[in-house]
Protein backbone atom coordinates (compact mmCIF):
# COMPACT_ATOMS: atom_id res chain seq x y z
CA UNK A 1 16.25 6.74 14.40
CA UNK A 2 19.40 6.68 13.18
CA UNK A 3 21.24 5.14 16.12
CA UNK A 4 19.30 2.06 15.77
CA UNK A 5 21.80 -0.77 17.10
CA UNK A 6 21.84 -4.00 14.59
CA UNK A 7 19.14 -2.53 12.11
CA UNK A 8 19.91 -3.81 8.74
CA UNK A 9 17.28 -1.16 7.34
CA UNK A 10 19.39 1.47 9.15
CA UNK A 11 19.83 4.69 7.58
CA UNK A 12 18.01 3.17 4.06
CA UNK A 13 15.70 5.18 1.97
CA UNK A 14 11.66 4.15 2.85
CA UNK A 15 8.87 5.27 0.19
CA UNK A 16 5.89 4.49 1.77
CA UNK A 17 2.60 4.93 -0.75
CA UNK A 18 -1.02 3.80 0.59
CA UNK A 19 -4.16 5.88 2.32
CA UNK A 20 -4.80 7.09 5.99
CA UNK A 21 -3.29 4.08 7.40
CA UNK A 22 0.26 5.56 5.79
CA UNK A 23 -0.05 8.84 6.14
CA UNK A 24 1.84 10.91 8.69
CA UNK A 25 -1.04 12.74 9.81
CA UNK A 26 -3.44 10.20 10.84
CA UNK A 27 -1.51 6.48 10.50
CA UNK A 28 0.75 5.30 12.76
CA UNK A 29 2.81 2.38 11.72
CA UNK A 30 4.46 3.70 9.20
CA UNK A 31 5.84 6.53 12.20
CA UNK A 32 6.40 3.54 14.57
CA UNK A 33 8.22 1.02 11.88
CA UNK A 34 10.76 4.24 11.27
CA UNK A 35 12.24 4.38 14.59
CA UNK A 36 12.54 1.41 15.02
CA UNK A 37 14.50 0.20 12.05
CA UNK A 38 16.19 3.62 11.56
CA UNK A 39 15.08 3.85 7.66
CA UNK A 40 14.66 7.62 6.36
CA UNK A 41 11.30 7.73 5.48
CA UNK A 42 9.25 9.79 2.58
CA UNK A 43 5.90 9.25 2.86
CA UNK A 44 3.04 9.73 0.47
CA UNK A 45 0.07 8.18 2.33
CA UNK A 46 -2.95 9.88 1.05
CA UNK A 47 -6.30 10.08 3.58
CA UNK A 48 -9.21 9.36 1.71
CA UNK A 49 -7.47 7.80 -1.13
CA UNK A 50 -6.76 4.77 -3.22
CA UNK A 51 -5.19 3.38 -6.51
CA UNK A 52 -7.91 3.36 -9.08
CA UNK A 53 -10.17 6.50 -10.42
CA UNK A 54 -13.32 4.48 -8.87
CA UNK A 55 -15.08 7.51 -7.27
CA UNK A 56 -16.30 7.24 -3.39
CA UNK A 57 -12.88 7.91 -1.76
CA UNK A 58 -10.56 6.95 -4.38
CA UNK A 59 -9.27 9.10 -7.30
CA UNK A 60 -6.37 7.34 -8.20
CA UNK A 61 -4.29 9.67 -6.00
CA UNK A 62 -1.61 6.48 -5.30
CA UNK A 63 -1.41 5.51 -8.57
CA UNK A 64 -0.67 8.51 -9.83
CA UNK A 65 1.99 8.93 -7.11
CA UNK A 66 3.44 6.18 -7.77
CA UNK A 67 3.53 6.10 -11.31
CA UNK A 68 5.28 9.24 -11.38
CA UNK A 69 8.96 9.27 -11.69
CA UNK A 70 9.53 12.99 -10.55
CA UNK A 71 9.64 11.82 -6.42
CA UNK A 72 12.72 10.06 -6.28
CA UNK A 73 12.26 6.39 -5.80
CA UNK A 74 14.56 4.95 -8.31
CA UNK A 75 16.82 5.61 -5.01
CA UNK A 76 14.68 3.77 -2.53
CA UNK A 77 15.88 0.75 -0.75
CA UNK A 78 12.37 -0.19 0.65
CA UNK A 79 8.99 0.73 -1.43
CA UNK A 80 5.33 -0.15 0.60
CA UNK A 81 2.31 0.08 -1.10
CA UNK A 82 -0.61 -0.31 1.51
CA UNK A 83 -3.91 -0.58 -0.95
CA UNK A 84 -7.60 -1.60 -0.87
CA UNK A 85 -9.78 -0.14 1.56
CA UNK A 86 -10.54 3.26 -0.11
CA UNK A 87 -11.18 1.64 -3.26
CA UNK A 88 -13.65 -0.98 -2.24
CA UNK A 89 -17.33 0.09 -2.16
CA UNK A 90 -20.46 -0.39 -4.02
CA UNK A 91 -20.10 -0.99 -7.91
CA UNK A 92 -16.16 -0.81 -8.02
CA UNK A 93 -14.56 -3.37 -10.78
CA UNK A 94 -11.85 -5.44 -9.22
CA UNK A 95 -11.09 -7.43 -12.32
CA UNK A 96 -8.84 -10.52 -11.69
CA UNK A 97 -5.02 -11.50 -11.05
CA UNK A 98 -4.38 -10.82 -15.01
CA UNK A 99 -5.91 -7.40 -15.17
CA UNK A 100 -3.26 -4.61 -16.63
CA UNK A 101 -5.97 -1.24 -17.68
CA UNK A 102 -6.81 1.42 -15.39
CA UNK A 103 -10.66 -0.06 -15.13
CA UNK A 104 -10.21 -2.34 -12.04
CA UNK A 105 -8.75 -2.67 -8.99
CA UNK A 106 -6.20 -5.62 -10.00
CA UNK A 107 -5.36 -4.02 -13.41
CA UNK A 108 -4.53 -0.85 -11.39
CA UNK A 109 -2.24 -2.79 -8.79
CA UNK A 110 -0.39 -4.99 -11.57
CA UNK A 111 0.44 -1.50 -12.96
CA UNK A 112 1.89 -0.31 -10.31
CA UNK A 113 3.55 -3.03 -9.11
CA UNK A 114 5.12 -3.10 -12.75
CA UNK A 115 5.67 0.43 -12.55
CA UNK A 116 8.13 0.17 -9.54
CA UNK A 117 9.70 -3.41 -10.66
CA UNK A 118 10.92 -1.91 -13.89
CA UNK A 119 12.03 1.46 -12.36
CA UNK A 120 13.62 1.20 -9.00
CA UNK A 121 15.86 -1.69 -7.27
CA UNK A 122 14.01 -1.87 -4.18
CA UNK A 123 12.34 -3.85 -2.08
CA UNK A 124 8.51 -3.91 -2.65
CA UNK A 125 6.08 -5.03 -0.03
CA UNK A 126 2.48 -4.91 -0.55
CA UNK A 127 0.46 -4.82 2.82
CA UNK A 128 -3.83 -4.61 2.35
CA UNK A 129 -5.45 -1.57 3.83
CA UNK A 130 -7.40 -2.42 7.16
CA UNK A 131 -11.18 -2.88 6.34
CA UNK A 132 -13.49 -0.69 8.22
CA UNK A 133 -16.78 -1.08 9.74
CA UNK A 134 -18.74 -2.30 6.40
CA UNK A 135 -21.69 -4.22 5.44
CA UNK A 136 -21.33 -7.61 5.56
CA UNK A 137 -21.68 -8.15 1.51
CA UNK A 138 -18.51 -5.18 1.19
CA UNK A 139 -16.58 -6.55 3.14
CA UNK A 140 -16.76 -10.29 1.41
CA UNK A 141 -16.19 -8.18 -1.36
CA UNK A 142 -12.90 -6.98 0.43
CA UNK A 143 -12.28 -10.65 1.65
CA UNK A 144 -11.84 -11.57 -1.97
CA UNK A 145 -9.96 -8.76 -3.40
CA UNK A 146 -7.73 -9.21 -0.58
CA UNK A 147 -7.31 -12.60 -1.83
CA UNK A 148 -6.86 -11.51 -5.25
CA UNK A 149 -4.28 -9.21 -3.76
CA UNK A 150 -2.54 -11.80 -2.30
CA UNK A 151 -1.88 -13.71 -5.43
CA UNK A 152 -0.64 -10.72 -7.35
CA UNK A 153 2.11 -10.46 -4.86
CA UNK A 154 2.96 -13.77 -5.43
CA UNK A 155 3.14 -13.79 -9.44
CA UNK A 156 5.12 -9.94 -9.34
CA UNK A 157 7.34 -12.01 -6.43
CA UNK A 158 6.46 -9.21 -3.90
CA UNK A 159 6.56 -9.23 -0.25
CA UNK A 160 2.91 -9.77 1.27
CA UNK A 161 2.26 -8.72 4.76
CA UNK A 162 -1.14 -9.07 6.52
CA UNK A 163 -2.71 -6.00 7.15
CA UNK A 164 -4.84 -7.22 9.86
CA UNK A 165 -4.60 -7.56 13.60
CA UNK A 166 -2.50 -10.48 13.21
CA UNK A 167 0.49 -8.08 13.08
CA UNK A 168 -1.13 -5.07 15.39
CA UNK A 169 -1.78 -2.46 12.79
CA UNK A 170 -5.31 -1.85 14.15
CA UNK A 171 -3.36 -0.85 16.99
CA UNK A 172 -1.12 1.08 15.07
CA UNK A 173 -2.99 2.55 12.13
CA UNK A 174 -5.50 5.37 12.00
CA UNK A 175 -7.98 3.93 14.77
CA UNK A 176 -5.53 4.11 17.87
């Protein structure tokens, strides 16, 4: 990776946070967008997991990773926090762009998207999990959390990248 001609992320320090899609073990992109931009990558992609303490799949595994200052990334160059999908189900509070407690799913982002603005330099990127095969009322329920995503990007002035097809992460995530 490291002989990457032009890269500018060359040789940079990656912390990747987010569920299955992220994760060494069963995600791909996160694999794929190493080589070919050369960054040294640590990655804490949890399967199964998700920001808030909302029961089903999530436990609040990436919030807690993230919100923990004992992994090193006050050094990273790049931080990507790849949310949603494990923490939307039945009954789960996703609260609103202003949210800041632990009890929904925006309150839980905005924390840790505060959490990394106020203790590393890098560059933060927030990229939606990939929705699986769902019931049509959860996943409008995911359709507007993702929008409410979307606009929490834009008031912490964080880079937004679709998560969908759009960009080929259903190619490269956890279904390939």
């Amino acid at each position: 990776p490291n002989d990457v001609p032009g890269s500018w992320w060359k040789g940079k320090l990656w912390y990747a946070y987010g569920t299955s899609i992220t994760s060494t073990g069963y995600g791909k992109f996160a694999n794929y967008l190493q080589e070919i931009s050369g960054l040294e990558l640590r990655n804490f992609g949890r399967p199964g997991e998700g920001i808030g303490e909302f029961g089903f799949q999530s436990t609040g595994e990436v919030f807690f990773d993230i919100t923990s200052r004992d992994d090193g990334k006050e050094y990273a160059d790049l931080i990507t926090l790849e949310v949603g999908a494990n923490d939307i189900g039945e009954g789960v509070p996703i609260g609103d762009v202003y949210d800041h407690t632990q009890n929904t799913l925006c309150g839980c982002l905005n924390l840790c998207l505060e959490y990394l603005q106020r203790h590393t330099k890098a560059q933060i990127v927030l990229i939606p999990s990939i929705p699986g095969k769902w019931r049509s009322d959860t996943y409008k329920i995911y359709s507007d959390a993702e929008w409410l995503f979307r606009k929490i990007a834009f008031i912490h002035r964080v880079h937004w990248i679709e998560g969908d097809s759009n960009l080929g992460f259903g190619r490269i995530g956890d279904n390939s």
